[in-house]
PDB file of N, CA and C in Angstrom:
ATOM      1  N   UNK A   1    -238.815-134.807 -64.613  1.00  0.00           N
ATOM      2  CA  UNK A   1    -240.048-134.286 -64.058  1.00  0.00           C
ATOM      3  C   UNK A   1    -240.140-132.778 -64.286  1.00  0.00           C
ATOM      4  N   UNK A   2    -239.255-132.101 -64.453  1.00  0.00           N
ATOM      5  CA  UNK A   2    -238.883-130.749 -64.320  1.00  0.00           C
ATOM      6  C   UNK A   2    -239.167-130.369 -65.432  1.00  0.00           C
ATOM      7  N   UNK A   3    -238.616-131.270 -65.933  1.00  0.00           N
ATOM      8  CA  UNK A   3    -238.916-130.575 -67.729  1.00  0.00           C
ATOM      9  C   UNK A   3    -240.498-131.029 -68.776  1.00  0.00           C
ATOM     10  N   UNK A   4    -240.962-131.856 -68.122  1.00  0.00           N
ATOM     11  CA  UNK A   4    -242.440-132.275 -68.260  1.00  0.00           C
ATOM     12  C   UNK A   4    -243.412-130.888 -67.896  1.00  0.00           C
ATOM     13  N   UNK A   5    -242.654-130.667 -66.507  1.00  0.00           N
ATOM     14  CA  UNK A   5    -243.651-129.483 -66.311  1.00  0.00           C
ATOM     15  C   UNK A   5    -243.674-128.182 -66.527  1.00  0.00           C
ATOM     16  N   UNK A   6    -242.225-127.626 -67.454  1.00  0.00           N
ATOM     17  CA  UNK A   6    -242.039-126.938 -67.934  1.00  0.00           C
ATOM     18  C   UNK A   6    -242.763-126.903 -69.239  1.00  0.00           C
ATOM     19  N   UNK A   7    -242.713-127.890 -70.070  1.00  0.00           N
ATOM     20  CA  UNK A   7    -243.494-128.242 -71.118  1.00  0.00           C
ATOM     21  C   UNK A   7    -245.262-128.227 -71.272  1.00  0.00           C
ATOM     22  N   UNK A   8    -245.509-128.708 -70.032  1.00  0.00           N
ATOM     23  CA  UNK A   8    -246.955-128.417 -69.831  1.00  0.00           C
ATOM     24  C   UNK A   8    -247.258-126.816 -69.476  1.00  0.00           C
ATOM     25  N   UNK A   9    -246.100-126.251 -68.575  1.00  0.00           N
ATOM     26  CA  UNK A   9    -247.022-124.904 -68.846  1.00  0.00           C
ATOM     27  C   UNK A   9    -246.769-124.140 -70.036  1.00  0.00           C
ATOM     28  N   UNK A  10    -245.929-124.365 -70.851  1.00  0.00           N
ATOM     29  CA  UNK A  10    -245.634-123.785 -72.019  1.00  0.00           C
ATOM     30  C   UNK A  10    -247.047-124.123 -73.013  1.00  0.00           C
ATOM     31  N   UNK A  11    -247.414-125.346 -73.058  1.00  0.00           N
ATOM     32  CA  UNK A  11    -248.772-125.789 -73.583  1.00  0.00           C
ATOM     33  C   UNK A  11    -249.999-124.446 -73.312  1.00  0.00           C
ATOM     34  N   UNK A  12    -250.282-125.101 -71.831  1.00  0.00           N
ATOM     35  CA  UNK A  12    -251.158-123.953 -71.509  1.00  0.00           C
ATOM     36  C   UNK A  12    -251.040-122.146 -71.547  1.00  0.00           C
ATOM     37  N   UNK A  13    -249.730-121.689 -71.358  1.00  0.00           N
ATOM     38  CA  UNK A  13    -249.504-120.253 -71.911  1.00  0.00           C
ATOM     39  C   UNK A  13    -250.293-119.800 -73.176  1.00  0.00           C
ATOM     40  N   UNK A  14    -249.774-120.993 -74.304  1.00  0.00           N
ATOM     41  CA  UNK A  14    -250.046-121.532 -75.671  1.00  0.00           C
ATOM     42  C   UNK A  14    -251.561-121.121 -75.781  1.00  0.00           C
ATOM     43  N   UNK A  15    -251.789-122.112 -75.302  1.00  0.00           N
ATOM     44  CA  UNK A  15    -253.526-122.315 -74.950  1.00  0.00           C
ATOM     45  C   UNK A  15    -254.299-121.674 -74.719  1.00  0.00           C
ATOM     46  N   UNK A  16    -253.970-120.760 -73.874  1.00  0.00           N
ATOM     47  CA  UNK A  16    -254.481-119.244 -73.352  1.00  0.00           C
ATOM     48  C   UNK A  16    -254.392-118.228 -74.196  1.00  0.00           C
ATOM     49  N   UNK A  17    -253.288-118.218 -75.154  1.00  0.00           N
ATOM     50  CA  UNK A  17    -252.827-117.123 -75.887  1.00  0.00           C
ATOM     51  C   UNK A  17    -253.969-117.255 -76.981  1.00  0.00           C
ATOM     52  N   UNK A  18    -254.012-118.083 -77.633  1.00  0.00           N
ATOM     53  CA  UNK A  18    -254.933-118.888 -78.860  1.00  0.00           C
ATOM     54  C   UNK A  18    -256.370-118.093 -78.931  1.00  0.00           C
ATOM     55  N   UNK A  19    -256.872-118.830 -77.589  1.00  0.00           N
ATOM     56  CA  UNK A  19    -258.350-118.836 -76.730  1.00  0.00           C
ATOM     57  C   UNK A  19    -258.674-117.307 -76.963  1.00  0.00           C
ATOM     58  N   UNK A  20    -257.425-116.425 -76.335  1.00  0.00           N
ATOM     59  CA  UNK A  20    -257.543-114.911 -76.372  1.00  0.00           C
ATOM     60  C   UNK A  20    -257.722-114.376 -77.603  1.00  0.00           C
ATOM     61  N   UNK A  21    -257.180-114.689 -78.808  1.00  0.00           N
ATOM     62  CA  UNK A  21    -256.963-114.009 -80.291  1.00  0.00           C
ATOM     63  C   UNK A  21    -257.950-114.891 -81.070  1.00  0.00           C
ATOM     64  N   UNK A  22    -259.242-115.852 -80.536  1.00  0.00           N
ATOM     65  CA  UNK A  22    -260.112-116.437 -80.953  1.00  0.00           C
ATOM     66  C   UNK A  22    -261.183-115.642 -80.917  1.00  0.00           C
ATOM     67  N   UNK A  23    -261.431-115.438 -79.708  1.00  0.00           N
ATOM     68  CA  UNK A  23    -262.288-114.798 -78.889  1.00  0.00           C
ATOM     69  C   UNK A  23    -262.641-113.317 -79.595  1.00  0.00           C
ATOM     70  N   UNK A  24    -260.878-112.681 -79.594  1.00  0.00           N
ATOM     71  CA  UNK A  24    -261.033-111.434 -80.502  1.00  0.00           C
ATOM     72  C   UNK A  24    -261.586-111.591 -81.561  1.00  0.00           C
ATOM     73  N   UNK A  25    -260.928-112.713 -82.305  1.00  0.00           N
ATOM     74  CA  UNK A  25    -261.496-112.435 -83.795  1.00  0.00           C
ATOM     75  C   UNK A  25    -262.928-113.044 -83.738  1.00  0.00           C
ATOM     76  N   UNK A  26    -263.681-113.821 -83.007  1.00  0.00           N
ATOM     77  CA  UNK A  26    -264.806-114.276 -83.216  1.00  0.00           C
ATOM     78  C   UNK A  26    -265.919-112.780 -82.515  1.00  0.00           C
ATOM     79  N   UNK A  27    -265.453-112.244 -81.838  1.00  0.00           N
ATOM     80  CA  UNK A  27    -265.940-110.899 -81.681  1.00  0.00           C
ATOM     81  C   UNK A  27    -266.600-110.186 -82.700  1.00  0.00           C
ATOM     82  N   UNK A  28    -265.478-109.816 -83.472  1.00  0.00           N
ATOM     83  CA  UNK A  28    -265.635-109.076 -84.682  1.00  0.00           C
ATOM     84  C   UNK A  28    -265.841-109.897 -86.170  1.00  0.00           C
ATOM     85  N   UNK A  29    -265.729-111.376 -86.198  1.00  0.00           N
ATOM     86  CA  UNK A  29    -266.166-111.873 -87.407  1.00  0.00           C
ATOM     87  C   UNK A  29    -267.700-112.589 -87.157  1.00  0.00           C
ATOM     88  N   UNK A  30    -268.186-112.923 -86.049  1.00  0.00           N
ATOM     89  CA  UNK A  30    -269.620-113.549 -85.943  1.00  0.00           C
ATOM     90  C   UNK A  30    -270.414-112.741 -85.996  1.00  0.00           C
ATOM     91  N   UNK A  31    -271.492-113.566 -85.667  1.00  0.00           N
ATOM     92  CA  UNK A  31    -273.369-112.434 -85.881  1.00  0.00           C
ATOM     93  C   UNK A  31    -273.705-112.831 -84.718  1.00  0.00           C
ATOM     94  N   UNK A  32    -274.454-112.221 -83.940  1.00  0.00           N
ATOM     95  CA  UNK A  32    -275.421-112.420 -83.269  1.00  0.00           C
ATOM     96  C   UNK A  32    -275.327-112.653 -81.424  1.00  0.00           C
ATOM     97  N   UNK A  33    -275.473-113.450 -80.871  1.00  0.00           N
ATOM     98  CA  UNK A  33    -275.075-114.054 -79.520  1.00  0.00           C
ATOM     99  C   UNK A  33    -274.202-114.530 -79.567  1.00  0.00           C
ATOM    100  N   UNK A  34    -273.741-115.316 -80.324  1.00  0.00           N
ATOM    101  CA  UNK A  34    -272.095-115.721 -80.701  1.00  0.00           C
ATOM    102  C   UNK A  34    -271.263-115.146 -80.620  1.00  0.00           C
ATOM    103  N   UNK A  35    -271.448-113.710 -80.869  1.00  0.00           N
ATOM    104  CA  UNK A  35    -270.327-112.635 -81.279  1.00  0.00           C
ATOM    105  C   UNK A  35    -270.458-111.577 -80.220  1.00  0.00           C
ATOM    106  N   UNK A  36    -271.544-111.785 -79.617  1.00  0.00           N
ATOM    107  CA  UNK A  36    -271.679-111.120 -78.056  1.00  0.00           C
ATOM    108  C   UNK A  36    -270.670-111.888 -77.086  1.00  0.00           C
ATOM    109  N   UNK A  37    -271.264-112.705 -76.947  1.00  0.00           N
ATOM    110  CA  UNK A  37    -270.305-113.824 -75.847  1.00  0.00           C
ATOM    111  C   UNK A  37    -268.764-113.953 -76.017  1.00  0.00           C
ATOM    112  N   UNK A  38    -268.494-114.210 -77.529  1.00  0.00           N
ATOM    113  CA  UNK A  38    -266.759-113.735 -77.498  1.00  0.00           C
ATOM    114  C   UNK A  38    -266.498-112.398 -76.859  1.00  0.00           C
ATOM    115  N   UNK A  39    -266.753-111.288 -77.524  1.00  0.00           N
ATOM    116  CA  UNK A  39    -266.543-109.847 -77.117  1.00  0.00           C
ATOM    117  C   UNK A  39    -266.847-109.896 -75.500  1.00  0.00           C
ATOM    118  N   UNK A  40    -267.798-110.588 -74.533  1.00  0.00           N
ATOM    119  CA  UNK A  40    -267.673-110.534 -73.260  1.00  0.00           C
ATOM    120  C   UNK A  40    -266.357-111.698 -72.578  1.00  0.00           C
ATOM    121  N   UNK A  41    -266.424-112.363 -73.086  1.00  0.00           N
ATOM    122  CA  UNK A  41    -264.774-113.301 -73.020  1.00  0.00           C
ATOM    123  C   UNK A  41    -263.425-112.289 -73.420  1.00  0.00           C
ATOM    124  N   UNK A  42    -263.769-111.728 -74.141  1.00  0.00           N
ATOM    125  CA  UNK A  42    -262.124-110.788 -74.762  1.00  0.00           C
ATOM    126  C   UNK A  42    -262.237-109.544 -74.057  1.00  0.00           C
ATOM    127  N   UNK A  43    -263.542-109.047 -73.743  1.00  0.00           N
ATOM    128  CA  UNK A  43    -263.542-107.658 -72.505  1.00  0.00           C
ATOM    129  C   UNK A  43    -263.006-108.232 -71.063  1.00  0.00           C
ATOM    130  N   UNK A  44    -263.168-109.418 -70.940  1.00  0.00           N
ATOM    131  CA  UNK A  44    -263.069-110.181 -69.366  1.00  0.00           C
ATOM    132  C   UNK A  44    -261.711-109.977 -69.515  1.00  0.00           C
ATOM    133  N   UNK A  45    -260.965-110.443 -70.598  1.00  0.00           N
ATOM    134  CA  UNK A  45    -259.382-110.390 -70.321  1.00  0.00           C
ATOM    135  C   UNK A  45    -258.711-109.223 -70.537  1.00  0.00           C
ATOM    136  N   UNK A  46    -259.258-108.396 -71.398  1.00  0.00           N
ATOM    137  CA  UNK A  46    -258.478-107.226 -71.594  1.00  0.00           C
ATOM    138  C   UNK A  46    -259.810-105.618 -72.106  1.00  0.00           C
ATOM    139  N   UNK A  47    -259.916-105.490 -70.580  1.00  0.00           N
ATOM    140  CA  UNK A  47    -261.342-104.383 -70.460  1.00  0.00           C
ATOM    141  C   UNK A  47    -260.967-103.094 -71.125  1.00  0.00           C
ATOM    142  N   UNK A  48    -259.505-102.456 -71.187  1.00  0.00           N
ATOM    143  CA  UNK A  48    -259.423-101.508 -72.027  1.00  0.00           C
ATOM    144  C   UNK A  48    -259.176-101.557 -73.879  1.00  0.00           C
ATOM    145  N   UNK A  49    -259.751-102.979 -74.532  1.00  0.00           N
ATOM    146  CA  UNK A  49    -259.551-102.443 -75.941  1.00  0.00           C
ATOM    147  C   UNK A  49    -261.114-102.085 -76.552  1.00  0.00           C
ATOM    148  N   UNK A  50    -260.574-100.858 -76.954  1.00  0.00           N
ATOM    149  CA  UNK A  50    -261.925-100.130 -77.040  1.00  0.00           C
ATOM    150  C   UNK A  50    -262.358-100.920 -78.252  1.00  0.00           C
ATOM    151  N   UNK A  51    -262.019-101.761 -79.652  1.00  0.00           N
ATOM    152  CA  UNK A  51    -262.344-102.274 -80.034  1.00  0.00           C
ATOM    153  C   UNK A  51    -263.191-103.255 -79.605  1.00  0.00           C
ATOM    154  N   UNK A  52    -263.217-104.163 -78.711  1.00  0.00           N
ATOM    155  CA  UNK A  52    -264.170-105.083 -78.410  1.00  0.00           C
ATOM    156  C   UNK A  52    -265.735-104.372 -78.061  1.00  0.00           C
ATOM    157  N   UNK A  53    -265.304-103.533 -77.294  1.00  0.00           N
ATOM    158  CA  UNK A  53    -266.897-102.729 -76.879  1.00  0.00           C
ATOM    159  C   UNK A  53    -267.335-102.357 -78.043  1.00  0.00           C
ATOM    160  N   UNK A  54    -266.725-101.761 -79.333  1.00  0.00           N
ATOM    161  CA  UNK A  54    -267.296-100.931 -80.447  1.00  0.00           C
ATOM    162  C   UNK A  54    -267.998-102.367 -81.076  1.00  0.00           C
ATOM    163  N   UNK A  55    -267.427-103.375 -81.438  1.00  0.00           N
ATOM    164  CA  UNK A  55    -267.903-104.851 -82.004  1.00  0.00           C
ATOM    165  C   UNK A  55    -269.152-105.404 -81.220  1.00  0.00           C
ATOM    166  N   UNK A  56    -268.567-105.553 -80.048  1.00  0.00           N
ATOM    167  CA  UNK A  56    -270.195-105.711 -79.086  1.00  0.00           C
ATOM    168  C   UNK A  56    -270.958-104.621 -79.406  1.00  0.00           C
ATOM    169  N   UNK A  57    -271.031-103.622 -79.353  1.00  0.00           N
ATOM    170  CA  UNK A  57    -272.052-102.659 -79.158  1.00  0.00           C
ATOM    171  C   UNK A  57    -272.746-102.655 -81.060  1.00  0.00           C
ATOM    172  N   UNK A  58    -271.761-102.823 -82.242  1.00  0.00           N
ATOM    173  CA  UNK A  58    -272.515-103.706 -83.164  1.00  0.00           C
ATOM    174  C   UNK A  58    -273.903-104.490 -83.207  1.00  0.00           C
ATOM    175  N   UNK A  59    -273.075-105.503 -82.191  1.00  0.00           N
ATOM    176  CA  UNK A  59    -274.264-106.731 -82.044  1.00  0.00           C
ATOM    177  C   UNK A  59    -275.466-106.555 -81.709  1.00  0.00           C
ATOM    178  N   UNK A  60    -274.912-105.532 -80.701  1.00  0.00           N
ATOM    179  CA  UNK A  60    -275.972-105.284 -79.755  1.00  0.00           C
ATOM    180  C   UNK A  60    -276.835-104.053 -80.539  1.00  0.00           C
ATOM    181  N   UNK A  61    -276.681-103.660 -81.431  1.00  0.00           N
ATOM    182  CA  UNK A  61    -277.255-102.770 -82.303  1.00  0.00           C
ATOM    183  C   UNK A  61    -278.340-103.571 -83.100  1.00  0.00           C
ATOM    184  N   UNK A  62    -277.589-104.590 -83.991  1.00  0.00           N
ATOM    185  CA  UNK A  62    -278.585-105.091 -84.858  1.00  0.00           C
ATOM    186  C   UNK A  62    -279.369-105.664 -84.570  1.00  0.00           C
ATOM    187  N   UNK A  63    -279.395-106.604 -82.721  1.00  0.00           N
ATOM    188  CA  UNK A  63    -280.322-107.199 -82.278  1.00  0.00           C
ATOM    189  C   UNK A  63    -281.400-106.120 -82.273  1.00  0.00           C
ATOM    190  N   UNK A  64    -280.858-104.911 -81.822  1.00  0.00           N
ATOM    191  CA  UNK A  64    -282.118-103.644 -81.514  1.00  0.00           C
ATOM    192  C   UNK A  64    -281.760-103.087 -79.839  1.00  0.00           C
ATOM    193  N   UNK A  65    -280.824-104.093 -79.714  1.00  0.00           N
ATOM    194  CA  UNK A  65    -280.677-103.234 -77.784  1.00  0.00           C
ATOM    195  C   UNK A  65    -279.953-102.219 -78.154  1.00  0.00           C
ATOM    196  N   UNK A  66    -280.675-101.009 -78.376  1.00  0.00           N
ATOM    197  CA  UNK A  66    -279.821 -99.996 -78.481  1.00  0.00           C
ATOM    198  C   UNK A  66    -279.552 -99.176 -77.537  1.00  0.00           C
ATOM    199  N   UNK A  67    -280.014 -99.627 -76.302  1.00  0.00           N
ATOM    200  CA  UNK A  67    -279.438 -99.150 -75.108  1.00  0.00           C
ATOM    201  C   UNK A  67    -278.086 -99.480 -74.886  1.00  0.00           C
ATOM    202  N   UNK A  68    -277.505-100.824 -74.684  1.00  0.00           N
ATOM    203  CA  UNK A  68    -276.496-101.700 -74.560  1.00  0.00           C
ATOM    204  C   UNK A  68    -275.755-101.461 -75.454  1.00  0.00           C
ATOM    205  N   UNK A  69    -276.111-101.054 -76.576  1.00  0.00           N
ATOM    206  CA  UNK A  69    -274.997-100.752 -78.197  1.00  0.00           C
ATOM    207  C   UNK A  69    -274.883 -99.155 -77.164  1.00  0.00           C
ATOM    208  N   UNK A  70    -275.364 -98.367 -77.021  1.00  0.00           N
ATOM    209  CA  UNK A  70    -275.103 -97.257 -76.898  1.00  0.00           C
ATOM    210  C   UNK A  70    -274.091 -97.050 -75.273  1.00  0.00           C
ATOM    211  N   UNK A  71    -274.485 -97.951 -74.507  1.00  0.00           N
ATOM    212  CA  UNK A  71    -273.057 -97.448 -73.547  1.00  0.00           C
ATOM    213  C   UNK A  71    -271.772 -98.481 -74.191  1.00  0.00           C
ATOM    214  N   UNK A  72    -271.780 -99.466 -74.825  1.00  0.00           N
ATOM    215  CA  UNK A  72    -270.676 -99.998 -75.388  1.00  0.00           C
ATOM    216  C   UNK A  72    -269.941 -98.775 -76.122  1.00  0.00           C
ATOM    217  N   UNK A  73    -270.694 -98.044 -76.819  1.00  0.00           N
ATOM    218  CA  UNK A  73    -270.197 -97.195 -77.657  1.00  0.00           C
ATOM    219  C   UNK A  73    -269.404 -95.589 -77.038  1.00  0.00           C
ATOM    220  N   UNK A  74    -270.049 -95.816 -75.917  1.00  0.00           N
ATOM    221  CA  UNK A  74    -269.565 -95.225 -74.922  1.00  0.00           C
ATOM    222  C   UNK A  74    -268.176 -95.015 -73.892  1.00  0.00           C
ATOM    223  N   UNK A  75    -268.038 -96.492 -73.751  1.00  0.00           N
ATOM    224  CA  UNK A  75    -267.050 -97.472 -73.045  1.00  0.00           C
ATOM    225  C   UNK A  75    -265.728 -97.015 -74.476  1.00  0.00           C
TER     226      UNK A  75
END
């Protein structure tokens, strides 16, 4: 039993880790709302990489919110 559930959280650590370096890279490789929503998933977990805000604030450029690109760029 012990070792089942050692195994399952090793899964999910796994799982989490993945999700996180997805998120990043779908940040910075998508277009559009797609690539907004990762970058707010990868800011949720880790609010100081100034990379994610510079990638969001991208997005948020070419849509035209250049309000929102401009405090990302800020951040």
């Amino acid at each position: 039993m012990l070792r089942r559930l050692a195994i399952a959280s090793l899964l999910m650590v796994i799982g989490a880790t993945a999700a996180r370096a997805d998120d990043r890279r779908d940040c910075s490789n998508l277009e559009g709302d797609a690539a907004i929503k990762a970058c707010d998933r990868a800011i949720r977990r880790n609010p100081r990489d100034a990379s994610l805000y510079y990638n969001r604030g991208i997005r948020y450029n070419e849509k035209g919110e250049h309000d929102r690109a401009l405090a990302d760029y800020t951040k």
